[in-house]
Structure formats: C-alpha cells, structure tokens
Protein backbone atom coordinates (compact mmCIF):
# COMPACT_ATOMS: atom_id res chain seq x y z
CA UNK A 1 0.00 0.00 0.00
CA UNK A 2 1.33 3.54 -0.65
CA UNK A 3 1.80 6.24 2.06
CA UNK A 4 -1.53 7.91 2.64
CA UNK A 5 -2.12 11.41 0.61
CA UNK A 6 -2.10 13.57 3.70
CA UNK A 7 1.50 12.07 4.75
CA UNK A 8 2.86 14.44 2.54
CA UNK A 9 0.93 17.54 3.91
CA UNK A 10 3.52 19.99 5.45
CA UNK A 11 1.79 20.53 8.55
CA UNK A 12 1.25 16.61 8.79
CA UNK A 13 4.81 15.86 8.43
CA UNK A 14 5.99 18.25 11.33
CA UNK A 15 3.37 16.79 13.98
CA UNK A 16 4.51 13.31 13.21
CA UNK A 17 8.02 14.11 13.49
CA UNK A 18 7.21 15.95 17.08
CA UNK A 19 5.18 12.88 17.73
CA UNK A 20 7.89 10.41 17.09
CA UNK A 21 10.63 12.24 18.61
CA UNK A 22 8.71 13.14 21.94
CA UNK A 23 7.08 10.20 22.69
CA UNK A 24 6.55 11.14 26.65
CA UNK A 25 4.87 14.25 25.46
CA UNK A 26 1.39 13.59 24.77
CA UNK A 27 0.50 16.32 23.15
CA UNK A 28 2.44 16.20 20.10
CA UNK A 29 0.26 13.03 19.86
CA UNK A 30 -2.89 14.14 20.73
CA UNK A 31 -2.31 17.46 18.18
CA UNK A 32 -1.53 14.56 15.69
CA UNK A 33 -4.95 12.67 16.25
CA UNK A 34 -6.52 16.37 16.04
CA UNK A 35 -5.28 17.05 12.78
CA UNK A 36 -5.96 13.65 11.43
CA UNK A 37 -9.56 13.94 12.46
CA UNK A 38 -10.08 17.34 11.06
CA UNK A 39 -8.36 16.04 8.10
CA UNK A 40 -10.71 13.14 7.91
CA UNK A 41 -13.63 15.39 7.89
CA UNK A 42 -12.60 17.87 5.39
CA UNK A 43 -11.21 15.14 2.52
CA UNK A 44 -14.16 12.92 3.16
CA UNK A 45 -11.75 10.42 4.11
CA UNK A 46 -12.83 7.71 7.22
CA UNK A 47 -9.84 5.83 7.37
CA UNK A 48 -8.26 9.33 8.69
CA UNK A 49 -10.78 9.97 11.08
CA UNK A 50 -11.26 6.55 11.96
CA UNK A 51 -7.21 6.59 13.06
CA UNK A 52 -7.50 10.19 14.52
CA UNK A 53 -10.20 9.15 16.86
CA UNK A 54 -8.76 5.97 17.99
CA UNK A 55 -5.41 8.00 18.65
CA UNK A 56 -7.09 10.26 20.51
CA UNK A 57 -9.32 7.99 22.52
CA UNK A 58 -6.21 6.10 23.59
CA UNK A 59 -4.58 9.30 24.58
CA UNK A 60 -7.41 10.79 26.25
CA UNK A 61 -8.04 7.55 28.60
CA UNK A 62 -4.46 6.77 29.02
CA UNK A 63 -5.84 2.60 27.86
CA UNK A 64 -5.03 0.90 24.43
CA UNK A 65 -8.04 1.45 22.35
CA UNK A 66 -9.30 -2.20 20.87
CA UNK A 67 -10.64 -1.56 17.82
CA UNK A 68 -13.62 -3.76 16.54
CA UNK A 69 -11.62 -6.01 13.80
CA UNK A 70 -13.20 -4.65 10.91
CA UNK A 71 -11.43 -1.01 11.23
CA UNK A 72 -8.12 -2.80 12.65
CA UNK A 73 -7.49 -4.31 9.36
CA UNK A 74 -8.40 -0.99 7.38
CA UNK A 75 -6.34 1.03 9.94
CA UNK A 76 -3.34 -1.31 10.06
CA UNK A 77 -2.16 -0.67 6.79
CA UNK A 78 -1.84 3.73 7.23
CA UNK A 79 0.05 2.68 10.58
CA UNK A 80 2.70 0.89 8.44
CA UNK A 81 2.14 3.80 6.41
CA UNK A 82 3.18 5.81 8.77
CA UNK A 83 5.90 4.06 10.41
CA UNK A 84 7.18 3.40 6.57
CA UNK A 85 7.42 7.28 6.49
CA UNK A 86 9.19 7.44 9.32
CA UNK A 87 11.42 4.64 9.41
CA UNK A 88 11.53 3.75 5.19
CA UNK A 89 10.89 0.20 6.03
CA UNK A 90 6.75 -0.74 5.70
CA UNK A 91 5.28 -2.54 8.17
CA UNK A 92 1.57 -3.63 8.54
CA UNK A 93 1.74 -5.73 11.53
CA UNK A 94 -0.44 -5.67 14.55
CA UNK A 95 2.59 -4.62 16.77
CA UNK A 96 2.92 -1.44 14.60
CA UNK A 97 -0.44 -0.64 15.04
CA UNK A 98 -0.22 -1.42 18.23
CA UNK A 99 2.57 1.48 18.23
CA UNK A 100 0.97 3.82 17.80
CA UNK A 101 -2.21 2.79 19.36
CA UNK A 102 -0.58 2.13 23.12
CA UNK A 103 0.06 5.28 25.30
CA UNK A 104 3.76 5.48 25.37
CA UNK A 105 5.91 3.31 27.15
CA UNK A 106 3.31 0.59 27.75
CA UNK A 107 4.75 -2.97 27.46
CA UNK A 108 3.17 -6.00 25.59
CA UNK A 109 3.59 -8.71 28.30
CA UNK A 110 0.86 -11.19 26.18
CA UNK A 111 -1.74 -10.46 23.67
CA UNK A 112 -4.16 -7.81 24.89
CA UNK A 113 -1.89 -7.78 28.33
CA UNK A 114 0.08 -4.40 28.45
CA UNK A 115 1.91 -2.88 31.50
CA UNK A 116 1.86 0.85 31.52
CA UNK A 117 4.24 2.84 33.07
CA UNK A 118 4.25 6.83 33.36
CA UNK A 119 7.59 9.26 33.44
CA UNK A 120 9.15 10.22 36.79
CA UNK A 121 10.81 13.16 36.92
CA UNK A 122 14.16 13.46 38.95
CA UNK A 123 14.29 16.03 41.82
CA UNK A 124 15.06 16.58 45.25
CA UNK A 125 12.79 15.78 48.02
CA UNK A 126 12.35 15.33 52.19
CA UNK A 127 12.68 11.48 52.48
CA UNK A 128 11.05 10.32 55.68
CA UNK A 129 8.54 12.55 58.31
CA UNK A 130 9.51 15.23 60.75
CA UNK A 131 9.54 14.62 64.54
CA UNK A 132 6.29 16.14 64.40
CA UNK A 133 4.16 13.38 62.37
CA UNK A 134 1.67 11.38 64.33
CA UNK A 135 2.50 7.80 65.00
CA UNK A 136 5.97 8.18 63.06
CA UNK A 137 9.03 5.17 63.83
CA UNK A 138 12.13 6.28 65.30
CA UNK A 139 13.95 5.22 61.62
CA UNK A 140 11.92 7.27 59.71
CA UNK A 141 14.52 10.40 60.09
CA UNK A 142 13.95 13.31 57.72
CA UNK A 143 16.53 14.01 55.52
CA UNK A 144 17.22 15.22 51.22
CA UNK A 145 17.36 12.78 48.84
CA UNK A 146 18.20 13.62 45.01
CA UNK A 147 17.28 11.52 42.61
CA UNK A 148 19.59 12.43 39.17
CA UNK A 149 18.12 10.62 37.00
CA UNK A 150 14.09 10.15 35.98
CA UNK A 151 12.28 7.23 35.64
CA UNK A 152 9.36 5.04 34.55
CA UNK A 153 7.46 3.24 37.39
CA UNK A 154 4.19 1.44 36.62
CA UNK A 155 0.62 3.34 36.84
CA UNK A 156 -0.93 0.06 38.31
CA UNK A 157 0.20 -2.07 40.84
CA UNK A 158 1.11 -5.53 38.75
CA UNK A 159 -2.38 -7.11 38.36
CA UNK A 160 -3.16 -10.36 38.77
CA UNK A 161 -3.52 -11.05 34.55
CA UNK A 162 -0.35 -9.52 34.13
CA UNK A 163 1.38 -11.62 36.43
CA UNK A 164 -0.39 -15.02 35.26
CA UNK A 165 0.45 -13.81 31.75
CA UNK A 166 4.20 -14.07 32.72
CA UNK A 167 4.92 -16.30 35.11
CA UNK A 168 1.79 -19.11 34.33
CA UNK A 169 0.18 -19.08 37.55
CA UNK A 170 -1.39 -17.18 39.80
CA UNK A 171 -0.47 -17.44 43.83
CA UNK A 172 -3.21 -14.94 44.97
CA UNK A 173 -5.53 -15.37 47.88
CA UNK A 174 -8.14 -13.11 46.40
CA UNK A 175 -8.43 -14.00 42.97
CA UNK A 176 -9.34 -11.48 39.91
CA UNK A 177 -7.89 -10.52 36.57
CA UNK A 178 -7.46 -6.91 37.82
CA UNK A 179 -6.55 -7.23 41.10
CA UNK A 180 -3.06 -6.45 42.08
CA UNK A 181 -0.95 -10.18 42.35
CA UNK A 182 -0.30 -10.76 46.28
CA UNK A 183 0.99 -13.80 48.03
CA UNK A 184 4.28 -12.93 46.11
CA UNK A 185 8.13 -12.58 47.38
CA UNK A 186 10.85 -10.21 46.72
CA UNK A 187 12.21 -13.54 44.84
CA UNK A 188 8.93 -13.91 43.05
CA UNK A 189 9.01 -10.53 41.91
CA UNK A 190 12.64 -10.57 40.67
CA UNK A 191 11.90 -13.54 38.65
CA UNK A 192 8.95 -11.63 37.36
CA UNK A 193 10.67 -9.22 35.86
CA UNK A 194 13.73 -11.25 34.82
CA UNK A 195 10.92 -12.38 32.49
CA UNK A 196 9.69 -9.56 31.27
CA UNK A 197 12.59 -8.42 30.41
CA UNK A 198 13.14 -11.32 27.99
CA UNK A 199 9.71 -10.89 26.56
CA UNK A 200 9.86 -7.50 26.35
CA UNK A 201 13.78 -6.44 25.61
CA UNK A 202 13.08 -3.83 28.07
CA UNK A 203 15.10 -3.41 31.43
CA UNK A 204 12.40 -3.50 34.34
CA UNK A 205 12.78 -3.75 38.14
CA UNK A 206 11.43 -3.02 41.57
CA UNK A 207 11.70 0.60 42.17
CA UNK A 208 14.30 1.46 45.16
CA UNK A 209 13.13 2.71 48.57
CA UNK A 210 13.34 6.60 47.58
CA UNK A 211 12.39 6.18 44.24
CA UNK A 212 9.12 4.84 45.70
CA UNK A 213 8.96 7.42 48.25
CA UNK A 214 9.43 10.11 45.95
CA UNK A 215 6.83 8.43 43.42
CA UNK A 216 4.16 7.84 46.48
CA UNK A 217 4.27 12.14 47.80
CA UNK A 218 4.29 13.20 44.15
CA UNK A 219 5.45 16.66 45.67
CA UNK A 220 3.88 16.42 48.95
CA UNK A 221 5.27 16.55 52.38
CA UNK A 222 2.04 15.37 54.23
CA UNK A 223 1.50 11.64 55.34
CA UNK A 224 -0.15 10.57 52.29
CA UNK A 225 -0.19 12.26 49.00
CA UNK A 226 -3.83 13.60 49.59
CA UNK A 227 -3.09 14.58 52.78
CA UNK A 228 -3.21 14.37 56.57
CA UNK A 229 -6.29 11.97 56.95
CA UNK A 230 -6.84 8.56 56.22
CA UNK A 231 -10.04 6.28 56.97
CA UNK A 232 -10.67 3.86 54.09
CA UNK A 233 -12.45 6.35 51.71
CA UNK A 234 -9.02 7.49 50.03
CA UNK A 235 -7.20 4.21 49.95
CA UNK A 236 -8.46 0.17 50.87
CA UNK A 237 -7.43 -0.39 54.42
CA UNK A 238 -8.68 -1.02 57.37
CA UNK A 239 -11.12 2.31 57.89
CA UNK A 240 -11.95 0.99 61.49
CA UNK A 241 -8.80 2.62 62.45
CA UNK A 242 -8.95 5.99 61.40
CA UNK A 243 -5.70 8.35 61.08
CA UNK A 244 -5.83 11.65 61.25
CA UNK A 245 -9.50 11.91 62.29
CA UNK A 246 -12.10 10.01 64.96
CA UNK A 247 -14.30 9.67 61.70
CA UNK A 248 -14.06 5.73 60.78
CA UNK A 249 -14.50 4.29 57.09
CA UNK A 250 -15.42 0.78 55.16
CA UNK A 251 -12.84 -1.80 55.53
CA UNK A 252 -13.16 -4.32 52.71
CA UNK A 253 -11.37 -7.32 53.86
CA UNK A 254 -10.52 -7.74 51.05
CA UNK A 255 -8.44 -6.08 47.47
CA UNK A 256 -9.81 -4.15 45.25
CA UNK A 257 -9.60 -3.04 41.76
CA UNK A 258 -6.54 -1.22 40.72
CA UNK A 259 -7.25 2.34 39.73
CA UNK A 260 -10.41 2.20 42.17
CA UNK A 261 -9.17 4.92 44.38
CA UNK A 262 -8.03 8.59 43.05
CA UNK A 263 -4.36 9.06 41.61
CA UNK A 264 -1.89 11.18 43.30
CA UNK A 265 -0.45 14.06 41.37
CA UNK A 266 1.40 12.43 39.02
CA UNK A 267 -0.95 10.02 37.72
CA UNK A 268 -0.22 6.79 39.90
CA UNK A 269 -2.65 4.69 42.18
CA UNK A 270 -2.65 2.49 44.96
CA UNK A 271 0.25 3.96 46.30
CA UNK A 272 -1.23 4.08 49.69
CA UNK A 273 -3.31 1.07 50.72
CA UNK A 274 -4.88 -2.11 48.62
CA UNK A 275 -1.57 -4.14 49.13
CA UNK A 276 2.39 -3.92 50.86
CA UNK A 277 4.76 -3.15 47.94
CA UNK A 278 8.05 -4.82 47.35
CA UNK A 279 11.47 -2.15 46.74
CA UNK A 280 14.58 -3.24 44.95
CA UNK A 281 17.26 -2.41 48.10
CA UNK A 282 17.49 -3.50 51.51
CA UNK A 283 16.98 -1.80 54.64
CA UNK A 284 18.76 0.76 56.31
CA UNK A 285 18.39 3.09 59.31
C-alpha cells in the first residue's frame, strides 16, 4: 500500500516528526490525532478519522483502544504507512499498530496484556517525616534525597492477569484478573521481571526505597499524597482505624480493583493502601 495522501501535507509531516521524537509528550500526539480527524472530515476520508479518533481515545483515557476487527485491518495498513514514512521500512503488523495505538511506554507482556508505566521526573525531596508526624518510627529520620536521573514506574500495581500472563500461575488469595498479584516474594518478583525483560527487551525492576517514596508524595510533604487523613475512603485499608480523624470508614477485607481509588499528582494509584509493595534495596536506618 502507498503512504496515505495527507502524509505528505507539510503541517502533517511536522506533527509526526514531534510525535515520534517526543514520545513522553502527549500532546504532540494528541495534536496529531486532532489534525488527522479534522483532516478526515474535510477530505471525506474515514480511514483518517477513523485513526484520529482511535489516537485520541487512547490518549485521552491513558488505555489501548481495541478496535472492533473490521477497522483494525483498514487502519493497520496507514500505521505501516506511517511508520514506513518514518522509518523507510513498511510494516503492517499488529505490533505497529499497536505502536501507535498504546500510550507510550506501555509494554506488551501477552496479547491484549500491556503494563503501563508513566515518566518520573528526577528532583530533590524530604525522604522520611519530621519529629512532628503522628505515629511516626524512630527510623523514619527526615533528611534530602536527590534523585539524578528520571524514571518510569508502573501506573498500576502488577495485576493479577499480568502476572499469570508471565509467570503461568497465579499465587493470589483473592483471585481477579485486575486485582493487584499478592501472596508474592521479593524472589517472586525478581523472577517476574527477569521475564519480562526477555519478553519485552526492556530493562524493568522493583523501584528502590526513595524512588518509591518520591513516586508515592508526588510533591507532597504530608503523610499521604492527599493529605493528613486517612479512613478507608481514600485508599483500601482497614477504615476501622482511622488516622488523622475520629471519623471511621469501610474496611473491605478484602483487594480491590486497581485504579479504584483517586491518583496522586502524578498520575499513579494504589500507592497508599490495597496491598504492601516490594522495593529493589534493603533496609537501612
């Protein structure tokens, strides 16, 4: 198939190339799936608009869009289009669509199982709580930490499907597709990712004390990322035991959903509550 018409249209060339070469950026993408939508509409042409609102869908939700099968196999061929373009090497395979359709640096782990990951920033933040904090451990002393370099660390907690996807089993108490994996070691989770690196090609790991920290306050100093109070509305855990307030919430007894409770600032959730979370180091004073 030859490149589409419109991949030749100045201002169509310049938002793929910010597209491509800003892949954490998603507005260059979303300003892509605008234009290829408007296009769409004033050409007459579906197969652009079809594209532009899939991109945008994905982009908008931060989830791969599945496309019924039927527009898949007309839009697979203008994503190896596209990636021909860009690359000079045409490719109509489902993992170029699949390209373009993911938000960025989402990994295939199986067919229609994807780990998604969002950017970390580095920076310099108070690891630990001041003498001050209610109900605080004697090694939790405040002091700087800089992290140099940024990061990817996953949106989700590693659900259950992920993990059977990988590893073949499933070692959960409370069983669901979407619920985060439990029952698991620091061994068990190093082997996880040992092989999803080989599926993937991608280096993954457990996230080290202070970059979990740092990814957990998202810029806050207060005990949890949406503040001072906790009772089991804002995270799953036990809201018989209220902190921060005499006001007491549900307590499930249970996991839920990922993603059930609000993200903190930067787009993560479950940082607080739901399950304990393994870190890559050891522990220190």
């Amino acid at each position: 198939m030859a490149i589409p018409a419109w991949c030749h249209d100045t201002t169509a060339l310049d938002l793929l190339r910010l597209a491509r070469s800003h892949p954490t950026d998603l507005l260059h993408r979303q300003n892509l799936a605008t234009w290829l939508i408007d296009n769409g509409r004033r050409i007459s042409d579906p197969d652009s608009l079809d594209l532009g609102e899939a991109l945008r869908a994905s982009f908008q939700t931060g989830e791969l869009v599945l496309l019924p099968p039927e527009t898949a196999q007309r839009l697979h061929p203008l994503v190896g289009a596209l990636h021909g373009w860009l690359y000079g090497v045409q490719d109509n395979s489902d993992a170029v669509a699949r390209l373009w359709l993911l938000p960025p640096h989402s990994l295939e782990l199986a067919p229609n199982v994807w780990l998604e990951m969002l950017p970390v920033s580095a920076g310099t933040f108070l690891m630990g709580t001041p003498d001050t904090e209610a109900e605080r451990d004697d090694d939790e002393i405040l002091h700087e930490v800089t992290l140099t370099q940024p990061f990817l660390v996953g949106k989700y907690p590693v659900t259950q499907e992920q993990w059977q996807s990988v590893m073949g089993r499933n070692p959960s108490y409370f069983q669901g597709g979407n619920l985060p994996v439990e029952m698991v070691s620091w061994n068990d989770a190093h082997e996880f990712f040992q092989k999803v690196r080989k599926k993937t090609g991608q280096a993954v790991c457990l996230p080290t004390e202070a970059q979990w920290e740092y990814s957990c306050r998202a810029g806050t100093s207060t005990p949890f990322h949406f503040g001072s109070v906790l009772n089991g509305t804002q995270a799953n855990c036990v809201g018989e035991f209220p902190y921060g307030t005499t006001e007491t919430g549900p307590d499930l007894q249970k996991t839920s959903q990922v993603g059930s409770y609000a993200a903190n600032a930067w787009g993560l959730h479950d940082m607080h509550g739901n399950v304990w979370e393994w870190c890559q180091d050891w522990y220190g004073e």
